[in-house]
PDB file of N, CA and C in Angstrom:
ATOM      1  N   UNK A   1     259.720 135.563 155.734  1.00  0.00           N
ATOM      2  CA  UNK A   1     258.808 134.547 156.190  1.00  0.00           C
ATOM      3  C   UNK A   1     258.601 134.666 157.705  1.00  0.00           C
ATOM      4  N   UNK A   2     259.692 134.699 158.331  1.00  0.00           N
ATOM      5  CA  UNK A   2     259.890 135.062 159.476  1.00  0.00           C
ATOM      6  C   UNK A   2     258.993 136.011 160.286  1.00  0.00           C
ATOM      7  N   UNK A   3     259.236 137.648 159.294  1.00  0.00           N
ATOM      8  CA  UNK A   3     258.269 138.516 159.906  1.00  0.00           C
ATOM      9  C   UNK A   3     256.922 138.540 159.555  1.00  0.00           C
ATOM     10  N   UNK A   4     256.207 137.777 158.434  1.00  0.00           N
ATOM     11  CA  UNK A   4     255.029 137.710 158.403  1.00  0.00           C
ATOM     12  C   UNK A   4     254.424 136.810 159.487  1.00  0.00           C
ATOM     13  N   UNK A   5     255.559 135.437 159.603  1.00  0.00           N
ATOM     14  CA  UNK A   5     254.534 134.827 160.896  1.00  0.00           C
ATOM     15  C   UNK A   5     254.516 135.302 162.158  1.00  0.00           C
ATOM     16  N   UNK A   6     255.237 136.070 162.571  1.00  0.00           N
ATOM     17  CA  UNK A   6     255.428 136.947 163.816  1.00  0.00           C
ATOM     18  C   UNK A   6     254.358 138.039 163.872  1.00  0.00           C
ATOM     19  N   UNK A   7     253.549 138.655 162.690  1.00  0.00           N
ATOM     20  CA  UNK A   7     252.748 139.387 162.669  1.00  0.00           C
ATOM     21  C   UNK A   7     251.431 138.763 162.609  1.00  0.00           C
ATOM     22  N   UNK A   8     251.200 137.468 162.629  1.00  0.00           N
ATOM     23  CA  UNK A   8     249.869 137.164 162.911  1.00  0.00           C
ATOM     24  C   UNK A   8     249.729 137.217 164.376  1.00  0.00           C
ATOM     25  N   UNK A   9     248.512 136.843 164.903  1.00  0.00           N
ATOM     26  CA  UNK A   9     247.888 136.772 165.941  1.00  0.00           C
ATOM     27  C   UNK A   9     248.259 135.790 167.076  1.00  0.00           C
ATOM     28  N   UNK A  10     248.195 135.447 168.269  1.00  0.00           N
ATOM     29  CA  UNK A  10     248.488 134.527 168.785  1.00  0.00           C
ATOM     30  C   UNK A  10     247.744 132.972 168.332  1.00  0.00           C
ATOM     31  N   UNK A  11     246.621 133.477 168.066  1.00  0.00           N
ATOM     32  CA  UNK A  11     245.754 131.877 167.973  1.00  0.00           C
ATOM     33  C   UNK A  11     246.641 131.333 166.672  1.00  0.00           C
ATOM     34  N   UNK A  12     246.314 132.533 165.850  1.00  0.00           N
ATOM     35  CA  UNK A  12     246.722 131.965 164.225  1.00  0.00           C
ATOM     36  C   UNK A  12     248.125 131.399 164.358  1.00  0.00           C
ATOM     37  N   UNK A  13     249.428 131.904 165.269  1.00  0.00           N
ATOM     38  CA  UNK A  13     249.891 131.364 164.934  1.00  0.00           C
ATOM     39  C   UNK A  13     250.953 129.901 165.560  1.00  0.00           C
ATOM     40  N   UNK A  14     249.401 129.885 166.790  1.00  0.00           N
ATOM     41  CA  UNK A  14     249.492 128.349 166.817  1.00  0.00           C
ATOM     42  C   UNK A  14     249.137 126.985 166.065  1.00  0.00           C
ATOM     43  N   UNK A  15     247.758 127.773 165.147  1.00  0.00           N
ATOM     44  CA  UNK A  15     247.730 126.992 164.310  1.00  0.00           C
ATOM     45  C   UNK A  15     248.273 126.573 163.385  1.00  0.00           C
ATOM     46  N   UNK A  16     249.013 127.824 162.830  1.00  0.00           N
ATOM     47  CA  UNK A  16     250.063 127.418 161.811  1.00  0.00           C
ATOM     48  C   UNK A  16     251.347 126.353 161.882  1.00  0.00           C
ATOM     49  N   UNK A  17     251.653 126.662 163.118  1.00  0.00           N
ATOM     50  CA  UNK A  17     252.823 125.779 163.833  1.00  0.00           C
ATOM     51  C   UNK A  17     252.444 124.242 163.970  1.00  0.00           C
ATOM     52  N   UNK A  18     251.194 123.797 164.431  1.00  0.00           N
ATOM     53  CA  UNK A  18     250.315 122.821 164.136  1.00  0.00           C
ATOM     54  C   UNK A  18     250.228 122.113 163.070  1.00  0.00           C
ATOM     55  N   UNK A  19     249.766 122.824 162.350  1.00  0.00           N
ATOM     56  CA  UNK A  19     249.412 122.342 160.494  1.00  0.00           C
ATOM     57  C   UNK A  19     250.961 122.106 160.359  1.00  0.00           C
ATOM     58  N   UNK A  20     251.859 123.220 160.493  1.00  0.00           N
ATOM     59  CA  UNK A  20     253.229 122.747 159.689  1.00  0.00           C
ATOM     60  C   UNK A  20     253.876 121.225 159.891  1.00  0.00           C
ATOM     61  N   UNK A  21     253.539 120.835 161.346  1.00  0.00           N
ATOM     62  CA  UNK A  21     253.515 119.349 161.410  1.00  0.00           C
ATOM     63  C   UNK A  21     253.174 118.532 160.906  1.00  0.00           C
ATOM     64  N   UNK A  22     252.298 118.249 159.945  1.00  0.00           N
ATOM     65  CA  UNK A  22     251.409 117.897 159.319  1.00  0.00           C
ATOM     66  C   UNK A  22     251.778 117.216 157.896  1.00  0.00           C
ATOM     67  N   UNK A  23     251.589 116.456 157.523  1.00  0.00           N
ATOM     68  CA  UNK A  23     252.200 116.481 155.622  1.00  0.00           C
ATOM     69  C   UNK A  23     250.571 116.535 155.297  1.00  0.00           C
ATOM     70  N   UNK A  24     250.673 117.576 154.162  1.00  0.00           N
ATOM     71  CA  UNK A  24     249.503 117.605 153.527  1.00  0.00           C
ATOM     72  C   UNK A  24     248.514 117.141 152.675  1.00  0.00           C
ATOM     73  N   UNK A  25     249.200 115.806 152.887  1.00  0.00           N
ATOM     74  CA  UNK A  25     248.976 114.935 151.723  1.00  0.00           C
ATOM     75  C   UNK A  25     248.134 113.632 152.845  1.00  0.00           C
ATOM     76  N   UNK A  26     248.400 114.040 153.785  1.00  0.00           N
ATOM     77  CA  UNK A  26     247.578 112.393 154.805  1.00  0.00           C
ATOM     78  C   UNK A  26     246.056 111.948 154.020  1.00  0.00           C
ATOM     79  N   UNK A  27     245.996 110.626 154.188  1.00  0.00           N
ATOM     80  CA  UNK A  27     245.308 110.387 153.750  1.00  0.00           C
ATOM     81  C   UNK A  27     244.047 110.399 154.460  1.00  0.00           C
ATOM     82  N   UNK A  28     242.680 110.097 154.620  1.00  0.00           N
ATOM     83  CA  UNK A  28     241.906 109.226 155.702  1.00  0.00           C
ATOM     84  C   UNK A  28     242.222 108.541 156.611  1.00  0.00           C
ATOM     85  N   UNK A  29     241.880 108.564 157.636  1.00  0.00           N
ATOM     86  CA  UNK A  29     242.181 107.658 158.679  1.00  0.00           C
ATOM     87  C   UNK A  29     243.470 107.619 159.202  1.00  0.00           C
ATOM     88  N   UNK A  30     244.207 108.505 159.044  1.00  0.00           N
ATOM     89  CA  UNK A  30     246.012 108.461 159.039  1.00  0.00           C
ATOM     90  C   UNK A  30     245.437 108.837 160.811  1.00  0.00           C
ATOM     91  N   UNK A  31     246.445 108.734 161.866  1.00  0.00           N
ATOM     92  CA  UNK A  31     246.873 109.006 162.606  1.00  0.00           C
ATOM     93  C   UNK A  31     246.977 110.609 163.044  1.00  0.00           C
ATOM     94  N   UNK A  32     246.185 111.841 163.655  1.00  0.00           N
ATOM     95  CA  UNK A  32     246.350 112.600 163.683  1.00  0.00           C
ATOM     96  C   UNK A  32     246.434 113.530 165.515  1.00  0.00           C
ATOM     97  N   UNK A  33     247.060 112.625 166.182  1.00  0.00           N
ATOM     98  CA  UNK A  33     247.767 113.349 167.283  1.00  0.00           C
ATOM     99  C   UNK A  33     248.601 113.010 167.335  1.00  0.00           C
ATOM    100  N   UNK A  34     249.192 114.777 167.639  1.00  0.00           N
ATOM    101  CA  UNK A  34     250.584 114.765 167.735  1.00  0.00           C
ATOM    102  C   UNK A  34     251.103 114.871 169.063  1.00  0.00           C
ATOM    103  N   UNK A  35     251.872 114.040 169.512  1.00  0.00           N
ATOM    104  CA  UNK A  35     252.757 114.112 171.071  1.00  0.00           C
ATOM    105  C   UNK A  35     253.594 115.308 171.011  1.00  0.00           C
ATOM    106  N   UNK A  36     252.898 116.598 171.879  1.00  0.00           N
ATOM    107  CA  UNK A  36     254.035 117.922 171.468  1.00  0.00           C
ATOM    108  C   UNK A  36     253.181 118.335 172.852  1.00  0.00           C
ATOM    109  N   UNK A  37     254.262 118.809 174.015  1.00  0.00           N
ATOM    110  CA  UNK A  37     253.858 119.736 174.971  1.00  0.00           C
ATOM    111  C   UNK A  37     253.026 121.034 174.513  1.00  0.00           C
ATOM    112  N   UNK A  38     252.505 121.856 175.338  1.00  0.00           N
ATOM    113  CA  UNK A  38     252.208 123.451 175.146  1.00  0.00           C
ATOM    114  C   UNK A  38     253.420 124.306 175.266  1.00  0.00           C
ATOM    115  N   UNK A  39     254.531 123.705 175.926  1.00  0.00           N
ATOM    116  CA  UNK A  39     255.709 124.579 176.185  1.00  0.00           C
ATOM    117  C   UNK A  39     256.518 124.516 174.832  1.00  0.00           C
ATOM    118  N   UNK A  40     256.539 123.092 173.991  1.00  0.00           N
ATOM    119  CA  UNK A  40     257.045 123.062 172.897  1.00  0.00           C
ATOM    120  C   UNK A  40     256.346 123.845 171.811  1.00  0.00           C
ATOM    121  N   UNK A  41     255.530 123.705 171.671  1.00  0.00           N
ATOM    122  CA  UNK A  41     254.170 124.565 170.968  1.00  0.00           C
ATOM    123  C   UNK A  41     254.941 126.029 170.821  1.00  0.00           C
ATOM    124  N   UNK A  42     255.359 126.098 172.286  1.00  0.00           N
ATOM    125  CA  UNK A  42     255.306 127.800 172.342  1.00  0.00           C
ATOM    126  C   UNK A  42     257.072 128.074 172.196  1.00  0.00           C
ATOM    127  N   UNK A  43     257.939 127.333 172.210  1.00  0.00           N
ATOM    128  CA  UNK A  43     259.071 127.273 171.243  1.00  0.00           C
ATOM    129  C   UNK A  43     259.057 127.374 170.058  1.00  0.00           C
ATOM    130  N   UNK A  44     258.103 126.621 169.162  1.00  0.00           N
ATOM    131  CA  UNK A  44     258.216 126.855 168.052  1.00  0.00           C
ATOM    132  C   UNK A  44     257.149 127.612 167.817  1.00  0.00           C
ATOM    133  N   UNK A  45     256.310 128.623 168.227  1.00  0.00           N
ATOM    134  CA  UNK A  45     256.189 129.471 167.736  1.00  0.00           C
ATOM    135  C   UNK A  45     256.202 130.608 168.408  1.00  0.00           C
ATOM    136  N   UNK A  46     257.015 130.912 169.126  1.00  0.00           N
ATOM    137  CA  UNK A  46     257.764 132.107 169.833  1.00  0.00           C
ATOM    138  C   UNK A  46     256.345 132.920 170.686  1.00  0.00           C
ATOM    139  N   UNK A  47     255.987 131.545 171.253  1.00  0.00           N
ATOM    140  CA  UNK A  47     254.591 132.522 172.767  1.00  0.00           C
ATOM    141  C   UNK A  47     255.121 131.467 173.796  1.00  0.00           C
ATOM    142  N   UNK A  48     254.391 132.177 174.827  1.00  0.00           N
ATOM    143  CA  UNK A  48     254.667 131.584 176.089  1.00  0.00           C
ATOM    144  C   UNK A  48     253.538 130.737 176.256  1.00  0.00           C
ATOM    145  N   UNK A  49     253.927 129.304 176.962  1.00  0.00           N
ATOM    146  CA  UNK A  49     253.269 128.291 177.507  1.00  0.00           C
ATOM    147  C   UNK A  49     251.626 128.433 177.905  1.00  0.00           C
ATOM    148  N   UNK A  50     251.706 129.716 178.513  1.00  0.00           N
ATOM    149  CA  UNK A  50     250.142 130.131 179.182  1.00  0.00           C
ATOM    150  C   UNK A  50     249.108 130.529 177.559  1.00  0.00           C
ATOM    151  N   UNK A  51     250.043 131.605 177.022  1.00  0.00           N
ATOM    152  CA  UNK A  51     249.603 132.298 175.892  1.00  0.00           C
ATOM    153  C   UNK A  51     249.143 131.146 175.214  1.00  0.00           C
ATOM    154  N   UNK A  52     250.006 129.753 174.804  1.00  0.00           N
ATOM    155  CA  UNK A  52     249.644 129.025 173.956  1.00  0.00           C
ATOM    156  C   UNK A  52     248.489 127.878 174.143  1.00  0.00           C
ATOM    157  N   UNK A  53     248.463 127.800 175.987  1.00  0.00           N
ATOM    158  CA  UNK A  53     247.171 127.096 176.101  1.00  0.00           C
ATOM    159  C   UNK A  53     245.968 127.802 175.988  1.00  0.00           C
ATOM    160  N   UNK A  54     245.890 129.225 175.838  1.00  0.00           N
ATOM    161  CA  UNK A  54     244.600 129.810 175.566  1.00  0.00           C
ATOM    162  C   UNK A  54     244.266 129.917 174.000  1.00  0.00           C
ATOM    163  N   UNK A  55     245.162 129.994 173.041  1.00  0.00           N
ATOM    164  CA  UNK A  55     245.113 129.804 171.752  1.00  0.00           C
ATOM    165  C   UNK A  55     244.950 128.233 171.760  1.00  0.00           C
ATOM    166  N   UNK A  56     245.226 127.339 172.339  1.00  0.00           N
ATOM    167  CA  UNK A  56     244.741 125.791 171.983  1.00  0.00           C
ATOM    168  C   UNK A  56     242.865 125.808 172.243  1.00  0.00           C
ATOM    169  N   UNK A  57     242.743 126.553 173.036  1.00  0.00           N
ATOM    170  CA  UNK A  57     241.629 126.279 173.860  1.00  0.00           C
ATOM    171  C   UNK A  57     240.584 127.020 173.027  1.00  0.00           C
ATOM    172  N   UNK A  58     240.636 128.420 172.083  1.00  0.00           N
ATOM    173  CA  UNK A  58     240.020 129.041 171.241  1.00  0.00           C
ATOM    174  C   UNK A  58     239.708 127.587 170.250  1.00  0.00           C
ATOM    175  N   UNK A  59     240.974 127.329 169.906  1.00  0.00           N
ATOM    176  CA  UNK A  59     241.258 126.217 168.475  1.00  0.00           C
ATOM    177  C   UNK A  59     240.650 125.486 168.639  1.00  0.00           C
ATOM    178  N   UNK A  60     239.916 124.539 170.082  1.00  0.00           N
ATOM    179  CA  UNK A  60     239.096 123.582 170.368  1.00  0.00           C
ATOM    180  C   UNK A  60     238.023 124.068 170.172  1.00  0.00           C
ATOM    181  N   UNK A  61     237.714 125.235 170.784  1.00  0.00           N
ATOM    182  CA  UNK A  61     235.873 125.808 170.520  1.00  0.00           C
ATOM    183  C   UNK A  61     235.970 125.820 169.058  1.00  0.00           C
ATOM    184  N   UNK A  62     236.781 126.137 168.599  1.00  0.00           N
ATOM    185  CA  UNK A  62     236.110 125.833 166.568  1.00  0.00           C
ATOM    186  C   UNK A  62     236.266 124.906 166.172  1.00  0.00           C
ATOM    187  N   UNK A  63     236.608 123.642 167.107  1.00  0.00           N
ATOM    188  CA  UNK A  63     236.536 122.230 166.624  1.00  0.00           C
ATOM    189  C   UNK A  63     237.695 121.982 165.331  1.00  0.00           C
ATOM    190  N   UNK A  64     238.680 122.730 165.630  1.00  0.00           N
ATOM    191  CA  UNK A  64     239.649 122.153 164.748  1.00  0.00           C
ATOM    192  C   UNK A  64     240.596 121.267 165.062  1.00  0.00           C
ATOM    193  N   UNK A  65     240.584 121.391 166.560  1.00  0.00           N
ATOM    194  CA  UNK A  65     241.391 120.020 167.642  1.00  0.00           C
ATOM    195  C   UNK A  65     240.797 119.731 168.310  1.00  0.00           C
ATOM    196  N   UNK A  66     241.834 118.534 169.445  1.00  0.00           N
ATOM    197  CA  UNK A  66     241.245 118.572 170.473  1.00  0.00           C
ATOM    198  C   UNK A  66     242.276 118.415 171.321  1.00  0.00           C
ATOM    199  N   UNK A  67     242.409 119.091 172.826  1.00  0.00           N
ATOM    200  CA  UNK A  67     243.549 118.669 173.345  1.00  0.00           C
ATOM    201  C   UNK A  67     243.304 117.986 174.689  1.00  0.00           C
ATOM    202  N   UNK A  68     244.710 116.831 174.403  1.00  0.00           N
ATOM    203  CA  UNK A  68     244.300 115.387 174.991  1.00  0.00           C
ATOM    204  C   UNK A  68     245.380 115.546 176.412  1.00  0.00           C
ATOM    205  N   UNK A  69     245.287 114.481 177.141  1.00  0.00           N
ATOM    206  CA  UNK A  69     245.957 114.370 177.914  1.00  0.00           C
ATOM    207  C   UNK A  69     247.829 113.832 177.400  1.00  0.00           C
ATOM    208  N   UNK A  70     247.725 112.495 175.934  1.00  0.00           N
ATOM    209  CA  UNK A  70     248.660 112.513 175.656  1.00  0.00           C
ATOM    210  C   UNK A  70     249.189 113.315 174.314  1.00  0.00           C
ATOM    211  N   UNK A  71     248.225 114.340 174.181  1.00  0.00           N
ATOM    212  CA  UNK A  71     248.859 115.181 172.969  1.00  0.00           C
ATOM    213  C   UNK A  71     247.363 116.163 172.773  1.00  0.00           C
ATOM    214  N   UNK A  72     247.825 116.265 170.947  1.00  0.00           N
ATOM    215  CA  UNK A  72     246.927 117.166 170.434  1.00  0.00           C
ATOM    216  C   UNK A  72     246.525 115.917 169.457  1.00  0.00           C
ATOM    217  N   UNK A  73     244.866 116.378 169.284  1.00  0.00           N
ATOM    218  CA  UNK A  73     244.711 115.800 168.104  1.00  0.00           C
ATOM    219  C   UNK A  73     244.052 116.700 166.816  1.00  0.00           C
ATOM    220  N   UNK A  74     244.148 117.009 166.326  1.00  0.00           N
ATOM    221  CA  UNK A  74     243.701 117.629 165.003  1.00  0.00           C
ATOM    222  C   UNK A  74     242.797 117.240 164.236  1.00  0.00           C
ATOM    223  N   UNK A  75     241.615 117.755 164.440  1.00  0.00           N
ATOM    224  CA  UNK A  75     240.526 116.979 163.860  1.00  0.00           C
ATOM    225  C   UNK A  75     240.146 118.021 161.820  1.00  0.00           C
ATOM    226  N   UNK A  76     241.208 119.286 161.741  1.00  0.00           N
ATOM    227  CA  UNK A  76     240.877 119.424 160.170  1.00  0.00           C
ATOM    228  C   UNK A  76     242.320 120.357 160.258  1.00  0.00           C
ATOM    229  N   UNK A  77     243.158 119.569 159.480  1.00  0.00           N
ATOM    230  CA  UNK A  77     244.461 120.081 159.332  1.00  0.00           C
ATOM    231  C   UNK A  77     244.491 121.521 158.329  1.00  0.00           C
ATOM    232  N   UNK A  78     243.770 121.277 157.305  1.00  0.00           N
ATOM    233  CA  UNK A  78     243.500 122.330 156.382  1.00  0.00           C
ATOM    234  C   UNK A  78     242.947 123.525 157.136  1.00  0.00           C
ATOM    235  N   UNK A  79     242.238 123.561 157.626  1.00  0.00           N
ATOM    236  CA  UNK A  79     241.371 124.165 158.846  1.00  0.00           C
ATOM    237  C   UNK A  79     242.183 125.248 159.802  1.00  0.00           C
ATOM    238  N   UNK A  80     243.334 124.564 160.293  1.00  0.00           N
ATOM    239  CA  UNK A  80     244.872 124.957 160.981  1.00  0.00           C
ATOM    240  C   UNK A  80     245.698 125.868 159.885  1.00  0.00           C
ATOM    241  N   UNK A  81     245.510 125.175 158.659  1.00  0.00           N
ATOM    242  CA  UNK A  81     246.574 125.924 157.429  1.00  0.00           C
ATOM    243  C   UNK A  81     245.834 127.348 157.379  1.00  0.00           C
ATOM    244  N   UNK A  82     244.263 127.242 157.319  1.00  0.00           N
ATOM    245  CA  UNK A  82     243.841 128.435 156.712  1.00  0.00           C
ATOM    246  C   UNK A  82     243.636 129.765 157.852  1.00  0.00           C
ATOM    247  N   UNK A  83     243.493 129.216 158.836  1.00  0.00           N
ATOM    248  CA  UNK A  83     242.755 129.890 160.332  1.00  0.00           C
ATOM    249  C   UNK A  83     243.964 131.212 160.343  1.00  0.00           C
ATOM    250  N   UNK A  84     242.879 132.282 160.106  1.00  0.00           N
ATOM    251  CA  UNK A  84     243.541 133.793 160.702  1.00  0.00           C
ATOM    252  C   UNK A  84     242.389 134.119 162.080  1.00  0.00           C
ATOM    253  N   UNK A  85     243.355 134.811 162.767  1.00  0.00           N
ATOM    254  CA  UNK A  85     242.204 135.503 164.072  1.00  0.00           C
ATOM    255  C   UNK A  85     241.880 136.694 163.989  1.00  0.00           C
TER     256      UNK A  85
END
């Protein structure tokens, strides 16, 4: 599991790290920013801080987030699950 997510891309696999936050089951209207640094981001998915704000910043031009001053918000979680680069 390990080495397949290490072999995606940088964007992809911020998104993945993203979505995994996520329960997949939210309903409508649920609450969808998450309070998580870019440095944490890039802990859990093994990039560096810089690397991971340019993969946030791709992820915003396709409108799958948005990133806030007090977090991220995720505007299509499924979107995050599926996203290869």
């Amino acid at each position: 599991m390990l080495e397949n997510e290490r072999s995606r891309g940088p964007n992809a696999r911020v998104a993945q790290c993203l979505a995994a936050l996520f329960n997949p089951q939210l309903s409508p209207g649920t609450e969808r920013t998450l309070r998580i640094s870019q440095e944490e981001i890039g802990h859990l998915s093994g990039l560096s801080r810089q690397r991971v704000n340019h993969a946030l910043q791709a992820l915003e031009k396709r409108t799958l987030l948005r990133v806030e001053h007090v977090g991220i918000t995720v505007s299509d979680p499924p979107g995050l699950r599926s996203f290869v680069d």
